[in-house]
C-alpha atoms as a PDB file:
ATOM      1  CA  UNK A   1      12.009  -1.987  -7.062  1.00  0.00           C
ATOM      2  CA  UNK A   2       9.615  -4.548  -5.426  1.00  0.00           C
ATOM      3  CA  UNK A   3       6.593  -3.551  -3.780  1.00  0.00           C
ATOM      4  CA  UNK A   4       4.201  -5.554  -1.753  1.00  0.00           C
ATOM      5  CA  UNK A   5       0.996  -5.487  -0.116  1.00  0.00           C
ATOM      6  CA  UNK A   6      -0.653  -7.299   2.421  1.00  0.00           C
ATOM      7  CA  UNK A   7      -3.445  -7.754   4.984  1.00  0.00           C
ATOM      8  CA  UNK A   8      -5.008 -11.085   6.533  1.00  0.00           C
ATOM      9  CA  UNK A   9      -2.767 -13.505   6.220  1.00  0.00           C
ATOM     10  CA  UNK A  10      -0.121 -11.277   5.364  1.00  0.00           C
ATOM     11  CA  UNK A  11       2.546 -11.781   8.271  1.00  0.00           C
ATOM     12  CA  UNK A  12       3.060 -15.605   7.679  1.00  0.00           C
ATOM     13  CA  UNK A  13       2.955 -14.360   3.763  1.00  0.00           C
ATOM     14  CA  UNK A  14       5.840 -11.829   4.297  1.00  0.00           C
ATOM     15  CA  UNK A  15       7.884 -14.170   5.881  1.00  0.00           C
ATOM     16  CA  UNK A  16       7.582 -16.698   3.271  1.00  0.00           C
ATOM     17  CA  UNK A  17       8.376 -14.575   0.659  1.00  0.00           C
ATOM     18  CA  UNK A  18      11.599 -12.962   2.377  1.00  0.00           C
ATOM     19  CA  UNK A  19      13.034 -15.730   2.890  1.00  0.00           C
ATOM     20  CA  UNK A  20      14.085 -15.906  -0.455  1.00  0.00           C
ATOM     21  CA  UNK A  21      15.532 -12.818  -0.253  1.00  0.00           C
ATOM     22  CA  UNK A  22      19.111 -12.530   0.052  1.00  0.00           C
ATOM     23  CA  UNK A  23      20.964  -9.820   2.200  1.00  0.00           C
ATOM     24  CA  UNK A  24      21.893  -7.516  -1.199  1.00  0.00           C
ATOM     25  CA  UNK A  25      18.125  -8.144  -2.567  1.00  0.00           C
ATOM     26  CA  UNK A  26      16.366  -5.251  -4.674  1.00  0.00           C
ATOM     27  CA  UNK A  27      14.731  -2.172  -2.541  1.00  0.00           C
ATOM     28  CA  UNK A  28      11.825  -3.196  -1.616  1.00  0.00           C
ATOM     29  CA  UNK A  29       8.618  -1.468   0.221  1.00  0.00           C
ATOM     30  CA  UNK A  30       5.882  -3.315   1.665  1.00  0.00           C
ATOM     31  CA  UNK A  31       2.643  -1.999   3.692  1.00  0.00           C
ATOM     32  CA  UNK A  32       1.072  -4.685   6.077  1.00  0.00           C
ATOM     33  CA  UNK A  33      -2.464  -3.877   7.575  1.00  0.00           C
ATOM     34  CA  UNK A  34      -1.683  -4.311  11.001  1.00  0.00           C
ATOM     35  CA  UNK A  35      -2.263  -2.549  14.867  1.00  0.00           C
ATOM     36  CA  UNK A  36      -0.068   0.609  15.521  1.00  0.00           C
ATOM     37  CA  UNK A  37       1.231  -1.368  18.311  1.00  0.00           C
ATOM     38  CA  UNK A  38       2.374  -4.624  16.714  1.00  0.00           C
ATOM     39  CA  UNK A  39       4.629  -2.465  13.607  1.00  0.00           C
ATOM     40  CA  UNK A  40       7.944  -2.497  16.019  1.00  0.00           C
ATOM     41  CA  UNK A  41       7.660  -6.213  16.610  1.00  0.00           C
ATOM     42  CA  UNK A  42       6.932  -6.999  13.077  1.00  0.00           C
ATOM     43  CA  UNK A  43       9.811  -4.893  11.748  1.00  0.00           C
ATOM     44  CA  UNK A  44      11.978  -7.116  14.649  1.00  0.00           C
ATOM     45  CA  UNK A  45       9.947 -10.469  13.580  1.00  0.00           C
ATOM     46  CA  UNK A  46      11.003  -9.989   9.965  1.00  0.00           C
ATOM     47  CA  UNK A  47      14.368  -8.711  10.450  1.00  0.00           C
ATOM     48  CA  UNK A  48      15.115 -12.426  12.308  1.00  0.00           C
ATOM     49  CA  UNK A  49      13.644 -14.398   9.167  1.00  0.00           C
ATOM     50  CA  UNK A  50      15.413 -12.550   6.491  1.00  0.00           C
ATOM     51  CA  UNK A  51      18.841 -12.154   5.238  1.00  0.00           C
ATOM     52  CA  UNK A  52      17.954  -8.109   4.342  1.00  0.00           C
ATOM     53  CA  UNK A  53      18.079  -5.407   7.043  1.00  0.00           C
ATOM     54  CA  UNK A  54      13.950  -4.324   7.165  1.00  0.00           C
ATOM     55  CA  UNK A  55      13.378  -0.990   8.674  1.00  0.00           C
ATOM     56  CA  UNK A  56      10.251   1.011   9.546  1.00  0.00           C
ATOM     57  CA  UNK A  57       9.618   3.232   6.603  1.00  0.00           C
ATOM     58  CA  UNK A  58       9.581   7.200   7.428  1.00  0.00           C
ATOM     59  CA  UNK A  59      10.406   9.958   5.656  1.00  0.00           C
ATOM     60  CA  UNK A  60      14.071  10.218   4.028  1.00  0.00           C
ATOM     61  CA  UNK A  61      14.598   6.485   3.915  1.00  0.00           C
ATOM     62  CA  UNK A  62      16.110   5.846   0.972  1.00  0.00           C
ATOM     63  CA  UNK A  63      15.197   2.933  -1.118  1.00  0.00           C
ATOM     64  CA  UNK A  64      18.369   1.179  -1.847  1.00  0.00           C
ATOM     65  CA  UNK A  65      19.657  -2.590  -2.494  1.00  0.00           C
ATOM     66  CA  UNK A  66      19.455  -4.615   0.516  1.00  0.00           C
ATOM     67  CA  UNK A  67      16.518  -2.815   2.136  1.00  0.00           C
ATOM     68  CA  UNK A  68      12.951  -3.595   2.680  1.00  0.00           C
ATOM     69  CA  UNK A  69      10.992  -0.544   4.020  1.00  0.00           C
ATOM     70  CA  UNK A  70       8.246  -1.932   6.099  1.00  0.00           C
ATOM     71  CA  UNK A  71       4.768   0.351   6.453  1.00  0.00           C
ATOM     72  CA  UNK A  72       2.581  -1.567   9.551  1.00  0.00           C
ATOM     73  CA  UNK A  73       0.705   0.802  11.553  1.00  0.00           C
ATOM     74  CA  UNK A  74       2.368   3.694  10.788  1.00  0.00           C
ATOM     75  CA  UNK A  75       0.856   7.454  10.916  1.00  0.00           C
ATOM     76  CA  UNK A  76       0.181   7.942   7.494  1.00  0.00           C
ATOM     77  CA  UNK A  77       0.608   6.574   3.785  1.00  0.00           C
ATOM     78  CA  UNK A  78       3.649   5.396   2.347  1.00  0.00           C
ATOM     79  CA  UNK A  79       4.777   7.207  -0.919  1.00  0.00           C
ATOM     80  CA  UNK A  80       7.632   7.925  -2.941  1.00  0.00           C
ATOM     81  CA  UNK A  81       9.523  10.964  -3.472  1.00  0.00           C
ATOM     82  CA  UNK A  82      11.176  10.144  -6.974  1.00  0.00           C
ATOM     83  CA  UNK A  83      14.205  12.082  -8.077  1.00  0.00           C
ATOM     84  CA  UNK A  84      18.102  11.372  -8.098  1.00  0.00           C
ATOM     85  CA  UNK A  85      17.052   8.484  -4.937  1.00  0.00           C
ATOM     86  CA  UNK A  86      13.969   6.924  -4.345  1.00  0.00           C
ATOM     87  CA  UNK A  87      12.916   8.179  -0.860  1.00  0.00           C
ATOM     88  CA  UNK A  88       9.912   7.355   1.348  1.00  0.00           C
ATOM     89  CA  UNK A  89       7.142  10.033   2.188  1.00  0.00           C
ATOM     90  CA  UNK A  90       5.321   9.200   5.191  1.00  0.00           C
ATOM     91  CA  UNK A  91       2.116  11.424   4.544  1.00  0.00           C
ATOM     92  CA  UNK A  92      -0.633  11.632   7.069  1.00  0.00           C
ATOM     93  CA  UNK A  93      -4.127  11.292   5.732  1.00  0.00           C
ATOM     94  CA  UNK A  94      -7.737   9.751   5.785  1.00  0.00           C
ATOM     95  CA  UNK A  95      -7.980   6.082   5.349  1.00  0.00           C
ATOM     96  CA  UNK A  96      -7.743   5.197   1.741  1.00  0.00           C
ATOM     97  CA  UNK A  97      -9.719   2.011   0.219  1.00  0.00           C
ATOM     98  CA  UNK A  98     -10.314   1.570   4.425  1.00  0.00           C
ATOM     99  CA  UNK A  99      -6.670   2.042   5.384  1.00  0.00           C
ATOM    100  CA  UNK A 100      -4.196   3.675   6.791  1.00  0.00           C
ATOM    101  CA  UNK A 101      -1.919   3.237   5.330  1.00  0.00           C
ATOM    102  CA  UNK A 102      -3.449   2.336   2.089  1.00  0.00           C
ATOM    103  CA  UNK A 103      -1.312  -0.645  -0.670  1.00  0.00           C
ATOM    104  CA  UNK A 104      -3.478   1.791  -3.354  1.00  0.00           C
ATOM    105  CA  UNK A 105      -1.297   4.581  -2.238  1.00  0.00           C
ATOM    106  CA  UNK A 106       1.620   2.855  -2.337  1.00  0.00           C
ATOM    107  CA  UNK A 107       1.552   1.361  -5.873  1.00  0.00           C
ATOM    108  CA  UNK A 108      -0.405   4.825  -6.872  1.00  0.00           C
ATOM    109  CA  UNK A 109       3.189   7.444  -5.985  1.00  0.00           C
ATOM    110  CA  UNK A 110       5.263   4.345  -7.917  1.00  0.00           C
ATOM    111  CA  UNK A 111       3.320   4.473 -11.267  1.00  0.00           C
ATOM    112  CA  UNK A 112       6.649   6.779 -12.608  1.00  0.00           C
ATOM    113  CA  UNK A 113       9.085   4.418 -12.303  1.00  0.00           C
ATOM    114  CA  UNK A 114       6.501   1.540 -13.100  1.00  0.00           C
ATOM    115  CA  UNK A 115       8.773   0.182 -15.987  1.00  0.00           C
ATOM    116  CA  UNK A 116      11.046  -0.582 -12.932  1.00  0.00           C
ATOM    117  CA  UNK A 117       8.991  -2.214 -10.746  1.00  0.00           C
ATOM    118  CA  UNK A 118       7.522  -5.358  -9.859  1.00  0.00           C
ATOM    119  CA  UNK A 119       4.344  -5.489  -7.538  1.00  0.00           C
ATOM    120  CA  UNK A 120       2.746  -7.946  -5.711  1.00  0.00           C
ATOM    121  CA  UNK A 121      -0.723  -8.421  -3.875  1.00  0.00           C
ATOM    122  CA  UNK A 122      -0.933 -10.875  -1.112  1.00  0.00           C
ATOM    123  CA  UNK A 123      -3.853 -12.345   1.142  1.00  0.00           C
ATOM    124  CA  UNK A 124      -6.127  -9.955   2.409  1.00  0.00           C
ATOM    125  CA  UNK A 125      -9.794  -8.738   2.681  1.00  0.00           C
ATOM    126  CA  UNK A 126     -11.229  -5.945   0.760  1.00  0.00           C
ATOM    127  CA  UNK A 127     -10.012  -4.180  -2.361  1.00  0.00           C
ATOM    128  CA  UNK A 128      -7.047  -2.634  -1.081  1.00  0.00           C
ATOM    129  CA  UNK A 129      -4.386  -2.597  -3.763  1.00  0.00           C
ATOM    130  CA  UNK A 130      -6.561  -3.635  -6.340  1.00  0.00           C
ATOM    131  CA  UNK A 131      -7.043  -0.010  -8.212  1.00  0.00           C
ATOM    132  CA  UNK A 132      -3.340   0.548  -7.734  1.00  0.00           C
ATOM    133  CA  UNK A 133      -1.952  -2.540  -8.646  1.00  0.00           C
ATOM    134  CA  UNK A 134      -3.975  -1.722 -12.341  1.00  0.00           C
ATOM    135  CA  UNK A 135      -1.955   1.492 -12.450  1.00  0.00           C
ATOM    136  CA  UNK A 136       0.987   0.014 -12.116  1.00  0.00           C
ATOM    137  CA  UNK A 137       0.242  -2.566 -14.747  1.00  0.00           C
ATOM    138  CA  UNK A 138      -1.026   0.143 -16.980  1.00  0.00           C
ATOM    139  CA  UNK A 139       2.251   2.050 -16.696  1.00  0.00           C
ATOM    140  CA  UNK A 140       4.604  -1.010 -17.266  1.00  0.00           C
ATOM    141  CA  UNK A 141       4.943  -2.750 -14.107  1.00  0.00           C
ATOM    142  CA  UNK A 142       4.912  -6.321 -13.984  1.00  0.00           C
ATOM    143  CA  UNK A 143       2.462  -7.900 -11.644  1.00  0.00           C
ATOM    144  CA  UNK A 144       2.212 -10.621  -9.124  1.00  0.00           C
ATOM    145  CA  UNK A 145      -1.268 -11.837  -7.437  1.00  0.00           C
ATOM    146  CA  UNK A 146      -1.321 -14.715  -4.887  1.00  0.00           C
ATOM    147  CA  UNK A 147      -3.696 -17.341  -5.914  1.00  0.00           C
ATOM    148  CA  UNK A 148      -6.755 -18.454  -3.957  1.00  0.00           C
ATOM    149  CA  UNK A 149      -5.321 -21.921  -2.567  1.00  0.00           C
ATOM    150  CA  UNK A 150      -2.545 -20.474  -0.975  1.00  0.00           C
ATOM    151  CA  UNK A 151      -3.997 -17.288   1.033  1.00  0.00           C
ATOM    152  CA  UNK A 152      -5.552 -17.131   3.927  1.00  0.00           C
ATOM    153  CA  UNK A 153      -8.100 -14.702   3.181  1.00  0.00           C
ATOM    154  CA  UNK A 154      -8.437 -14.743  -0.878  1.00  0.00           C
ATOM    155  CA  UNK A 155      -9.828 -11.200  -1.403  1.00  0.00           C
ATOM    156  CA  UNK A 156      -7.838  -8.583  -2.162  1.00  0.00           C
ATOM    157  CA  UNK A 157      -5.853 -10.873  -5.009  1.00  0.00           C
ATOM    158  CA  UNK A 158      -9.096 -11.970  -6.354  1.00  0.00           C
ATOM    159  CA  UNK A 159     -10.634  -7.985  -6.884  1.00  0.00           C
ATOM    160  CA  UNK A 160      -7.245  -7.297  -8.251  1.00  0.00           C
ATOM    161  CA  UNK A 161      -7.186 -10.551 -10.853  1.00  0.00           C
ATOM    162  CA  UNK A 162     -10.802  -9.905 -11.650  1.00  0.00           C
ATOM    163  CA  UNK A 163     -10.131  -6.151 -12.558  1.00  0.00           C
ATOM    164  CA  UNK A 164      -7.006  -7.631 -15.009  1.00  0.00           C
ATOM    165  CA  UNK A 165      -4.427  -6.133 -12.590  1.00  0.00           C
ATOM    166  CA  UNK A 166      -2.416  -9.097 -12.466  1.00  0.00           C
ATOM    167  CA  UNK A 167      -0.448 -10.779 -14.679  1.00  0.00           C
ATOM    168  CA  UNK A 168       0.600 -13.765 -13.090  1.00  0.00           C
ATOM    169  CA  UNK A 169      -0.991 -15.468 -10.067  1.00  0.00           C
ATOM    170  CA  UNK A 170       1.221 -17.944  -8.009  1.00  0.00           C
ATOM    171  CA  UNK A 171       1.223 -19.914  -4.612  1.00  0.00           C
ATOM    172  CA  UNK A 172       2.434 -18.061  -1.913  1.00  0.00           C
ATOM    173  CA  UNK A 173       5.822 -20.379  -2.068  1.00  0.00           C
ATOM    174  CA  UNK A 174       6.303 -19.575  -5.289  1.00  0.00           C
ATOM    175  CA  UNK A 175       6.553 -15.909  -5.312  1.00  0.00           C
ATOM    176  CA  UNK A 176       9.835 -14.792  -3.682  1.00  0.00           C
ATOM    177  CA  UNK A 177      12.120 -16.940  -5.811  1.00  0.00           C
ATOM    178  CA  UNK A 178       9.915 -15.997  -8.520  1.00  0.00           C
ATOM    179  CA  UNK A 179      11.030 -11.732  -7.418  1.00  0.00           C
ATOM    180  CA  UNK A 180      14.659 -12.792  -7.610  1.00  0.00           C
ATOM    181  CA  UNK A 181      14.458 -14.495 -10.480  1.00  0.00           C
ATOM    182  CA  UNK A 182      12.831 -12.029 -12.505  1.00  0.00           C
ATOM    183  CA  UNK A 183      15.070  -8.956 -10.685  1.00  0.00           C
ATOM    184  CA  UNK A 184      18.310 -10.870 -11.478  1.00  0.00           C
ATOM    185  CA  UNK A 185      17.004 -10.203 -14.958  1.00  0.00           C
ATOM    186  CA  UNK A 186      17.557  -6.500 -14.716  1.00  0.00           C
ATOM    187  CA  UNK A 187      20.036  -6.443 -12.355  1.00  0.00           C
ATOM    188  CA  UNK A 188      24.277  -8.041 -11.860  1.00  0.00           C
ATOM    189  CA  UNK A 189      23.976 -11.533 -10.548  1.00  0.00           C
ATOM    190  CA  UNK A 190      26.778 -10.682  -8.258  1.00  0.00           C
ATOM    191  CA  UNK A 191      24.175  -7.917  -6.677  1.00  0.00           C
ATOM    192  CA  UNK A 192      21.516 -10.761  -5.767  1.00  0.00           C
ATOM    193  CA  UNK A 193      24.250 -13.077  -4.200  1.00  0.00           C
ATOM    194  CA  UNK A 194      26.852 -11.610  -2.290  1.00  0.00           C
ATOM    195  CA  UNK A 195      26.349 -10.810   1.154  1.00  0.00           C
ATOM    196  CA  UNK A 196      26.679  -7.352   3.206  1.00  0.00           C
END
């Protein structure tokens, strides 16, 4: 599973990054701080530059190859309800580390299947993701921090790096054939290639 967060910075990030993605990539959740309004048109905008079908994430989306479950100004924080399926929870809440929804959350409800995940924590102001992305290391995950040249707003990857939450920092170009690279570890070749 591939998880990403984002803020400043973060929409020209995302569509960097999934462009590398092929149509039958790994599930994959990401949460953008952006306006409730803008979330539909950013689901759209992404859905035109990648290969992937990207949905808004609600409750009793399943995580599954070829998806990327998109949380932009949505009511709530994104978590996972872990059992036979990965599912989405979309939990109302207060604002956590200043948002709604929160990357800490996020990463926080994946720490048990963190041996099967890899995270990532793009451009962004703040700490958001930071404390979360630490878990995740903590439990197994590997980790993925954009480096200062190549974000926009070098915060929340630097609190994050600073704290020893990330194992590996890379340019933003980098980073999504870096994913694949590292999933087609785990997973059948054949699964990151062929097409839907």
């Amino acid at each position: 599973v591939v998880l990403i967060g984002a803020s400043t910075g973060g929409i020209d990030a995302l569509t960097t990054i999934l462009s590398a993605f092929p149509a039958n990539c790994p599930p994959t959740a990401i949460v953008q701080h952006t306006g409730r309004n803008f979330s539909e048109t950013l689901v759209r905008l992404l859905n035109n530059r990648c290969a992937a079908e990207v949905v808004m994430a609600q409750t009793g989306v399943v995580m599954q190859p070829g998806r990327i479950c998109l949380a932009g100004g949505i009511d709530g924080h994104l978590r996972f309800d872990i059992g036979a399926k990965i599912t989405c929870v979309v939990q109302p809440g207060p604002e956590v580390s200043g948002h709604a929804p929160s990357i800490d959350e996020m990463f926080a409800s994946a720490v048990p299947i963190a041996k099967n995940v890899i995270a990532v924590l793009l451009t962004g102001m703040g700490r958001d993701g930071a404390l979360g992305l630490q878990s995740l290391r903590a439990a197994g995950a590997q980790t993925i921090g954009q480096d200062e040249a190549s974000s926009v707003v070098y915060g929340m990857p630097r609190v994050a790096f600073e704290i020893g939450a990330v194992q590996t920092q890379m340019a933003l170009d980098k980073i999504g054939p870096e994913l694949m690279a590292r999933c087609s570890d785990v997973l059948p070749r054949r699964a990151l290639l062929r097409s839907t």
